[in-house]
N, C-alpha and C. Protein backbone atom coordinates (compact mmCIF):
# COMPACT_ATOMS: atom_id res chain seq x y z
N UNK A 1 33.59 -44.53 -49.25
CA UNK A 1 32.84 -44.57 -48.00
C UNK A 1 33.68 -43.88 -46.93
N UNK A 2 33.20 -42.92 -46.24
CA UNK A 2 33.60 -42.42 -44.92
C UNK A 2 33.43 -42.74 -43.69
N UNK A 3 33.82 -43.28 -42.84
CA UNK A 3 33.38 -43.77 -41.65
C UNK A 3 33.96 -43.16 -40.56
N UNK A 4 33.01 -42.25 -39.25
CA UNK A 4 33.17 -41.67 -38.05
C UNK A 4 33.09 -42.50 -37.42
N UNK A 5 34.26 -43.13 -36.17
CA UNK A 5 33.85 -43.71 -35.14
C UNK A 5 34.37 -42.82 -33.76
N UNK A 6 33.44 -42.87 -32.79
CA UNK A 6 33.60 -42.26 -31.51
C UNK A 6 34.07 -43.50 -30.47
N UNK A 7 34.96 -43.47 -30.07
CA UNK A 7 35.62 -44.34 -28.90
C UNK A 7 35.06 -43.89 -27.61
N UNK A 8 34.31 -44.22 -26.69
CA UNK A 8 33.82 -43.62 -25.65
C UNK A 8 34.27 -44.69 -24.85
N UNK A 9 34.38 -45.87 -24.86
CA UNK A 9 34.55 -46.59 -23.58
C UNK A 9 35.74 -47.46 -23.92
N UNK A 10 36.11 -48.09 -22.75
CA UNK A 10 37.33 -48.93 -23.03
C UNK A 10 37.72 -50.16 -22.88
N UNK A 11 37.10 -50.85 -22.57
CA UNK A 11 37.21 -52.65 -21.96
C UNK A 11 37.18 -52.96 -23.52
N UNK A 12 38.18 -54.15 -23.30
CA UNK A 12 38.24 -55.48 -24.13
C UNK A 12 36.87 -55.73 -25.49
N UNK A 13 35.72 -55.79 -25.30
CA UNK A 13 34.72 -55.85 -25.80
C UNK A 13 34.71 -54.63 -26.85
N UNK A 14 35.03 -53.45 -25.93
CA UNK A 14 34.73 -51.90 -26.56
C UNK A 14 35.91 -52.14 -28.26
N UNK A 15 36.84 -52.50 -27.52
CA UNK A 15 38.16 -52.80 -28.30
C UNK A 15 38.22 -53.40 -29.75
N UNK A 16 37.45 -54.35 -29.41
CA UNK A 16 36.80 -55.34 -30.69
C UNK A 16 36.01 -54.93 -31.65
N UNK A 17 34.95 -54.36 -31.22
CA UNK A 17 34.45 -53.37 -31.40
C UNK A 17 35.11 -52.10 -32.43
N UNK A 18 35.19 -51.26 -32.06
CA UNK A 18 36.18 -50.20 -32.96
C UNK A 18 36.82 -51.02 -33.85
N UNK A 19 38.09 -51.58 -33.32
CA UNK A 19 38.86 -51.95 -34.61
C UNK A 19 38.24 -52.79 -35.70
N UNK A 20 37.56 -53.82 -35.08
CA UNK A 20 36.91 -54.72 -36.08
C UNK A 20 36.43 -53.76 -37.30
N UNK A 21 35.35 -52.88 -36.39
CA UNK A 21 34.53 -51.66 -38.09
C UNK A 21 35.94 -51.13 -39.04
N UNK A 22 36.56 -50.47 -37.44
CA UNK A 22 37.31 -49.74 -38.36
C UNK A 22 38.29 -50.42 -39.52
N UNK A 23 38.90 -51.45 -39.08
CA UNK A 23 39.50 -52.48 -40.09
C UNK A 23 38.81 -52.78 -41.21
N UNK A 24 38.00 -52.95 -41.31
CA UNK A 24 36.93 -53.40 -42.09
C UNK A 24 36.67 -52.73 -43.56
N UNK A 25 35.94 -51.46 -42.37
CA UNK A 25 35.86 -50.41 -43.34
C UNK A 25 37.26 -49.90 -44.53
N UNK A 26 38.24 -50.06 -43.54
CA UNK A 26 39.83 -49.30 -44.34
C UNK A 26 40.00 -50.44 -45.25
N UNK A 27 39.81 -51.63 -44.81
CA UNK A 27 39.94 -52.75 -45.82
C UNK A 27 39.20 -52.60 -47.02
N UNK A 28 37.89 -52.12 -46.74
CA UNK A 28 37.89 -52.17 -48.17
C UNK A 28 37.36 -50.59 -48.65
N UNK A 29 38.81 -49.95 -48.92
CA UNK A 29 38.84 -48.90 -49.36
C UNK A 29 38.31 -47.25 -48.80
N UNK A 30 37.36 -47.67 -47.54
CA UNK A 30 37.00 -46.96 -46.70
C UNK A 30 37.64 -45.93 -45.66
N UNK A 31 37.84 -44.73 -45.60
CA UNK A 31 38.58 -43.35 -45.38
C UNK A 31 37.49 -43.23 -43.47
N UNK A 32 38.72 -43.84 -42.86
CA UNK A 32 38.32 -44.22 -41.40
C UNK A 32 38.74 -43.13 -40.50
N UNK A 33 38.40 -42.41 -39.39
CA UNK A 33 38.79 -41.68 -38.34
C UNK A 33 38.03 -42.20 -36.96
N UNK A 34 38.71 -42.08 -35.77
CA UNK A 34 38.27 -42.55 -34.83
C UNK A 34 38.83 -41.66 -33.71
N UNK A 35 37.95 -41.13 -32.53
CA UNK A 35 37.73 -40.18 -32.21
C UNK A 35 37.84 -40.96 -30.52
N UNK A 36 38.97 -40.91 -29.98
CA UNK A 36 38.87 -41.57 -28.48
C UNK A 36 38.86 -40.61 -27.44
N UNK A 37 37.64 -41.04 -26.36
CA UNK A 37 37.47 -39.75 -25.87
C UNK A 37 37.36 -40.43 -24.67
N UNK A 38 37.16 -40.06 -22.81
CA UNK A 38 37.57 -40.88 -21.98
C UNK A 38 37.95 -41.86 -22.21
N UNK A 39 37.24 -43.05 -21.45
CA UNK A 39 37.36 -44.74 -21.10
C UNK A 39 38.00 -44.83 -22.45
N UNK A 40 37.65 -44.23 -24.16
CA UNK A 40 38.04 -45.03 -24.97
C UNK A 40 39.75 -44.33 -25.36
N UNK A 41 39.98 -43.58 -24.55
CA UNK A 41 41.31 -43.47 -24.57
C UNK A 41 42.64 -44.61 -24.36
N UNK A 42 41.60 -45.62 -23.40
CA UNK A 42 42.68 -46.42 -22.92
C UNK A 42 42.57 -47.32 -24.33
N UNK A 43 42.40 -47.49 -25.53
CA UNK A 43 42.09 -48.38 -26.40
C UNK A 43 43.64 -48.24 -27.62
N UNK A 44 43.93 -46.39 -27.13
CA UNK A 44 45.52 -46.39 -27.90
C UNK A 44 46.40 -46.12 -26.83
N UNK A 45 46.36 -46.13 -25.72
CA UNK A 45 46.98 -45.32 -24.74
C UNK A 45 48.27 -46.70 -24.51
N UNK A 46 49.37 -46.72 -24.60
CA UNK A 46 50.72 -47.73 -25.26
C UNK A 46 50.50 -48.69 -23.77
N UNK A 47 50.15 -48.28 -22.60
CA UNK A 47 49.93 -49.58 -21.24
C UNK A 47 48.52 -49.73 -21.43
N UNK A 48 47.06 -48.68 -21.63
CA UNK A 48 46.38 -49.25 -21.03
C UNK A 48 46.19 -50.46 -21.92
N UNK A 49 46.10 -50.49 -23.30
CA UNK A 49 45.53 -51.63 -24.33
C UNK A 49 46.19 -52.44 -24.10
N UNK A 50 47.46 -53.00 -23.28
CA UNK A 50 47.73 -53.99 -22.97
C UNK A 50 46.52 -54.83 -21.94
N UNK A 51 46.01 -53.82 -20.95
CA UNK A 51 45.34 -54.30 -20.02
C UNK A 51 43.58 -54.23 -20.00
N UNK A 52 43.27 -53.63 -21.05
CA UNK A 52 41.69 -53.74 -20.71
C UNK A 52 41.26 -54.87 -20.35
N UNK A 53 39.92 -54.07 -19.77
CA UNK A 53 39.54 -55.00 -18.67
C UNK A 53 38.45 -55.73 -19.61
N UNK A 54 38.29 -57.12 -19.45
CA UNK A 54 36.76 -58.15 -19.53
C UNK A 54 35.92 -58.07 -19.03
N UNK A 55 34.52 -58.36 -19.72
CA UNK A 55 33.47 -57.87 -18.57
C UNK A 55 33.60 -58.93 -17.99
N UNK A 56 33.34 -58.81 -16.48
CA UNK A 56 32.70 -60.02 -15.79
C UNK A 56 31.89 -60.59 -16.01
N UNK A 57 32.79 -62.13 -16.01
CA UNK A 57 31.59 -63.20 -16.02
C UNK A 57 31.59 -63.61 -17.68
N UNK A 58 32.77 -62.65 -18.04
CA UNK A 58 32.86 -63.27 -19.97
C UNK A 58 34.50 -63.64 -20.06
N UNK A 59 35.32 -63.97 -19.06
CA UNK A 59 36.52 -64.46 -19.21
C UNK A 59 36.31 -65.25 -20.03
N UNK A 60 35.64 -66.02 -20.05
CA UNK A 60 35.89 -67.52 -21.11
C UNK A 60 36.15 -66.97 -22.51
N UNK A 61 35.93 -65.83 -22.49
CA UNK A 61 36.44 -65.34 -24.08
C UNK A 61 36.99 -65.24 -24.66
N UNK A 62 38.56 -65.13 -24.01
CA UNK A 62 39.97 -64.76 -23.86
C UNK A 62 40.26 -66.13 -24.49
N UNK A 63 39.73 -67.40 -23.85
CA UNK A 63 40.19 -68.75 -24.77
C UNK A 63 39.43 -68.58 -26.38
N UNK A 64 38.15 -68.54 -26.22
CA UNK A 64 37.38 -68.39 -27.29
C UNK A 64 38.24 -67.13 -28.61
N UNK A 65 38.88 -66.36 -27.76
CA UNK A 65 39.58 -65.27 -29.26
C UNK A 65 40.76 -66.11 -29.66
N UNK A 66 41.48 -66.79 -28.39
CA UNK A 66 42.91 -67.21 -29.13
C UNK A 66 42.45 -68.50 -29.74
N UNK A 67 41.46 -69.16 -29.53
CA UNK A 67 41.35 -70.34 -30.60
C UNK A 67 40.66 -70.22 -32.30
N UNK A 68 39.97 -69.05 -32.12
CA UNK A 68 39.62 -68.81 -33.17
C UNK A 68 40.15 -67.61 -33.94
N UNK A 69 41.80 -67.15 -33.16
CA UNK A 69 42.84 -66.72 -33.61
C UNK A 69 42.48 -65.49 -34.44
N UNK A 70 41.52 -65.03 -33.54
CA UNK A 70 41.42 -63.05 -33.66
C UNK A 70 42.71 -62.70 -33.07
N UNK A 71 43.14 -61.50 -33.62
CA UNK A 71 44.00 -60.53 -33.55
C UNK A 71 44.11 -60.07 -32.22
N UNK A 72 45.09 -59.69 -31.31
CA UNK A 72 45.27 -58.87 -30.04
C UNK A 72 44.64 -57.40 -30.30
N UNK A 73 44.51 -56.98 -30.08
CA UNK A 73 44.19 -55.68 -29.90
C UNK A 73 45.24 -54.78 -30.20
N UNK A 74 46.08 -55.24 -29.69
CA UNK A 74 47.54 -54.34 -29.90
C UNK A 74 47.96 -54.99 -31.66
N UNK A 75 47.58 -56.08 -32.02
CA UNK A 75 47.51 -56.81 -33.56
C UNK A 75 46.79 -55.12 -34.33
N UNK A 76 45.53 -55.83 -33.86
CA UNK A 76 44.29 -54.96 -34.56
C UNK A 76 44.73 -53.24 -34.78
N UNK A 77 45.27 -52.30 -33.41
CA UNK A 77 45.58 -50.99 -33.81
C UNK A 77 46.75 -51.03 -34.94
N UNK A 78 47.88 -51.63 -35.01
CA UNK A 78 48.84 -52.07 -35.97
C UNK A 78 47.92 -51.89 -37.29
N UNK A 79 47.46 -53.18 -37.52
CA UNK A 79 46.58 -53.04 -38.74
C UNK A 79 46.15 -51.99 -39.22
N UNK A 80 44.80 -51.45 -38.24
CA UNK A 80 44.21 -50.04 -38.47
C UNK A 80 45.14 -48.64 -38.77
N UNK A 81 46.45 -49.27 -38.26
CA UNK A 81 47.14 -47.97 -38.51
C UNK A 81 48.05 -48.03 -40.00
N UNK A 82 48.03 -49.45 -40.07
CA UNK A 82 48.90 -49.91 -41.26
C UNK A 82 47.76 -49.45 -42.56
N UNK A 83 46.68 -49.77 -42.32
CA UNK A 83 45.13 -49.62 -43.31
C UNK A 83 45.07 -47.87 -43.62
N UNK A 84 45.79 -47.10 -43.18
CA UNK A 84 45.44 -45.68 -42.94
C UNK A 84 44.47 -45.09 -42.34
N UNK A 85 44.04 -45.35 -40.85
CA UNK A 85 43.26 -45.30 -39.73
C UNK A 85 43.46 -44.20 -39.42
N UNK A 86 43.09 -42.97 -39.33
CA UNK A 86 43.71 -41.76 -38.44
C UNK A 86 42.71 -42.10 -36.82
N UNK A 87 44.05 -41.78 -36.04
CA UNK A 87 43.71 -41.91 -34.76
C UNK A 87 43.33 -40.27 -34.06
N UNK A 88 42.47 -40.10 -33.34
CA UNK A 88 42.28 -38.53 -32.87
C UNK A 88 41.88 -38.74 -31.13
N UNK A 89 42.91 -37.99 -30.71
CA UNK A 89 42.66 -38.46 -28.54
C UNK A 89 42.29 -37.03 -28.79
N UNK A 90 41.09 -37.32 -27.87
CA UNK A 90 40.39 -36.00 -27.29
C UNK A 90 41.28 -35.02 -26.40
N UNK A 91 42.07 -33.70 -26.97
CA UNK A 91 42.12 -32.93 -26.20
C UNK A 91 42.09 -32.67 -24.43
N UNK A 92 40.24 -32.35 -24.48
CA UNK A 92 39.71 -31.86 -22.90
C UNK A 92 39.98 -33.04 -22.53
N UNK A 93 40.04 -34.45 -22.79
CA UNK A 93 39.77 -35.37 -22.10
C UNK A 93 41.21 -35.67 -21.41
N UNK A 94 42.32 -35.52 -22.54
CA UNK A 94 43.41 -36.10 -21.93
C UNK A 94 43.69 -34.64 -21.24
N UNK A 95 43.70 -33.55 -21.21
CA UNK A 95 44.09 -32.52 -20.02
C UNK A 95 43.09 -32.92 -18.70
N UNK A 96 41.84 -33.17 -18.87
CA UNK A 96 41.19 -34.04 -17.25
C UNK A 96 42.08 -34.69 -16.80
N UNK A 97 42.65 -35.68 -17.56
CA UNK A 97 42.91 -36.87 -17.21
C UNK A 97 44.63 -36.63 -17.00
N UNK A 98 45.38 -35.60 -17.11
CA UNK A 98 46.46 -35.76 -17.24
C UNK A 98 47.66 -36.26 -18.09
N UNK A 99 46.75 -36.73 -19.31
CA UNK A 99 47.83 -37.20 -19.88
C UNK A 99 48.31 -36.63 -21.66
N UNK A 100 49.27 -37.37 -21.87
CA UNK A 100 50.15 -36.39 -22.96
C UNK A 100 50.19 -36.85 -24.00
N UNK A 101 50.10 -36.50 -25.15
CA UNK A 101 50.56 -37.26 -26.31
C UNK A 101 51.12 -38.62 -26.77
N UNK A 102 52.60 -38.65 -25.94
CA UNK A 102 53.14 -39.45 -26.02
C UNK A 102 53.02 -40.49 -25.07
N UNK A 103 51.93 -40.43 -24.50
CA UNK A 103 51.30 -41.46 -23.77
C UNK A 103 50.64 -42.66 -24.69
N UNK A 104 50.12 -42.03 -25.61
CA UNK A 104 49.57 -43.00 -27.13
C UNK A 104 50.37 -43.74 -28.04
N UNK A 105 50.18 -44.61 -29.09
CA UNK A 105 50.54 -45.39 -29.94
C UNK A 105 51.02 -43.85 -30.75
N UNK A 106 52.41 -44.28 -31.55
CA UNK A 106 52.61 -43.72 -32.11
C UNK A 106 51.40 -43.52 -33.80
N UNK A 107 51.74 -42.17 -33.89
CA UNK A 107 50.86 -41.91 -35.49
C UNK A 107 49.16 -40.97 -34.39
N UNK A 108 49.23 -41.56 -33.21
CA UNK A 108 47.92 -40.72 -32.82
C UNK A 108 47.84 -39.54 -32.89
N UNK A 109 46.98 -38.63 -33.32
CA UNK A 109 46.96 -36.75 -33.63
C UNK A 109 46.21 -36.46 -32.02
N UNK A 110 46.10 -35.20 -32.14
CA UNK A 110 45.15 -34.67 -30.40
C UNK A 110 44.59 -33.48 -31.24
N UNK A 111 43.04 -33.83 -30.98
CA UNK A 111 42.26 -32.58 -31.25
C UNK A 111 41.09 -32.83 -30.23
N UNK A 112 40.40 -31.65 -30.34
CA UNK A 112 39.21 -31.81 -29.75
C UNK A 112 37.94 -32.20 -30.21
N UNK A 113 36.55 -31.46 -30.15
CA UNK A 113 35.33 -32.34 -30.78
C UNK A 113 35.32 -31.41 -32.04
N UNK A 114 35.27 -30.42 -32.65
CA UNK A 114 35.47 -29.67 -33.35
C UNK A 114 36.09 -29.73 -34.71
N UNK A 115 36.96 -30.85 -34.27
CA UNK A 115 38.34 -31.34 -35.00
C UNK A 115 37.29 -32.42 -35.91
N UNK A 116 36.71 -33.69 -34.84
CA UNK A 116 36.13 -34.74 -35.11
C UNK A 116 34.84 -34.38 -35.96
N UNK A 117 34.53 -33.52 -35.47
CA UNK A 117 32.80 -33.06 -36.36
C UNK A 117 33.02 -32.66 -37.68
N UNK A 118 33.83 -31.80 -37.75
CA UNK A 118 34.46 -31.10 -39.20
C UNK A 118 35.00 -32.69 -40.00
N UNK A 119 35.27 -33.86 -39.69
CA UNK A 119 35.74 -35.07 -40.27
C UNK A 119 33.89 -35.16 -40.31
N UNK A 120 33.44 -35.45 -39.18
CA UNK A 120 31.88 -36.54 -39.08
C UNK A 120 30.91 -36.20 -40.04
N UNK A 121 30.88 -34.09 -40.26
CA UNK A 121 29.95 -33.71 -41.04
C UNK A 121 29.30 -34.30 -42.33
N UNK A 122 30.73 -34.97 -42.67
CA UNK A 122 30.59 -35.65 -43.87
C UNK A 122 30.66 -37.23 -44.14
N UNK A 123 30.46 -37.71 -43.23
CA UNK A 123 30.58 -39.35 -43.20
C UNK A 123 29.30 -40.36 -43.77
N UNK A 124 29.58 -40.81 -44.47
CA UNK A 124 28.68 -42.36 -44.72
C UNK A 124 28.26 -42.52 -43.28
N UNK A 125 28.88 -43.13 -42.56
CA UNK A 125 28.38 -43.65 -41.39
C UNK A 125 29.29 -43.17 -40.00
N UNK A 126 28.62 -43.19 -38.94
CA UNK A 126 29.13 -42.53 -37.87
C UNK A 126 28.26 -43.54 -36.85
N UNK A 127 29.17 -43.91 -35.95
CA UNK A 127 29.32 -44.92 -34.68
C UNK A 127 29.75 -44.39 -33.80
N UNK A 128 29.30 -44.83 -32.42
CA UNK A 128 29.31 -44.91 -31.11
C UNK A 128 29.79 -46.08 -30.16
N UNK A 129 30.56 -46.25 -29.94
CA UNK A 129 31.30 -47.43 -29.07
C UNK A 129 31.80 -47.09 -27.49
């Protein structure tokens, strides 16, 4: 199984999100790429995933993950990267945005959409987050 995921946004929720599939998928045997492009840049970016934001008005969640002892986020990319996750930061996005390579979790590659499509052309399944 092949699985495309597109990272487009970045809060806490978005977070869960991605890794959960993507874990999932690599878990069981599944050949994962994930494609972070603005907002979902901050999801490998080494400060922002410390800090994504909650939606308002869903704080209570933050108790609800540590009691039912889901993974941090910063847990979860570990995993995904330990699972053989390839990570891909959008190019145009991080030259908008200013930022560099080594702004990311280590193991992240930088390509653009071109990069990601030539992976997607061929995927089982392809997601939007």
């Amino acid at each position: 199984m092949k699985v495309a995921i597109i990272a487009a946004n970045g809060g806490m929720f978005d977070a869960y999100k991605v890794f959960n599939i993507a874990t999932a998928a690599a878990a069981t045997d599944g050949e994962v790429e994930i494609f972070f492009t603005f907002e979902g840049l901050n999801l490998i970016h080494k400060e922002g995933l410390k800090q994504l934001p909650m939606p308002e008005g869903k704080e209570h969640f933050a108790e609800g993950f540590a009691n039912a002892n889901v993974p941090s986020i910063e847990e979860l990319v570990g995993m995904a990267q330990e699972l053989g996750v390839k990570f891909i930061a959008c190019q145009m996005t991080m030259d908008v945005m200013g930022l560099k390579k080594e702004d990311f979790v280590d193991g992240t590659e930088v390509g653009g959409a071109v990069t990601f499509l030539g992976y997607a052309k061929d995927a089982d399944i392809t997601l939007t987050f």
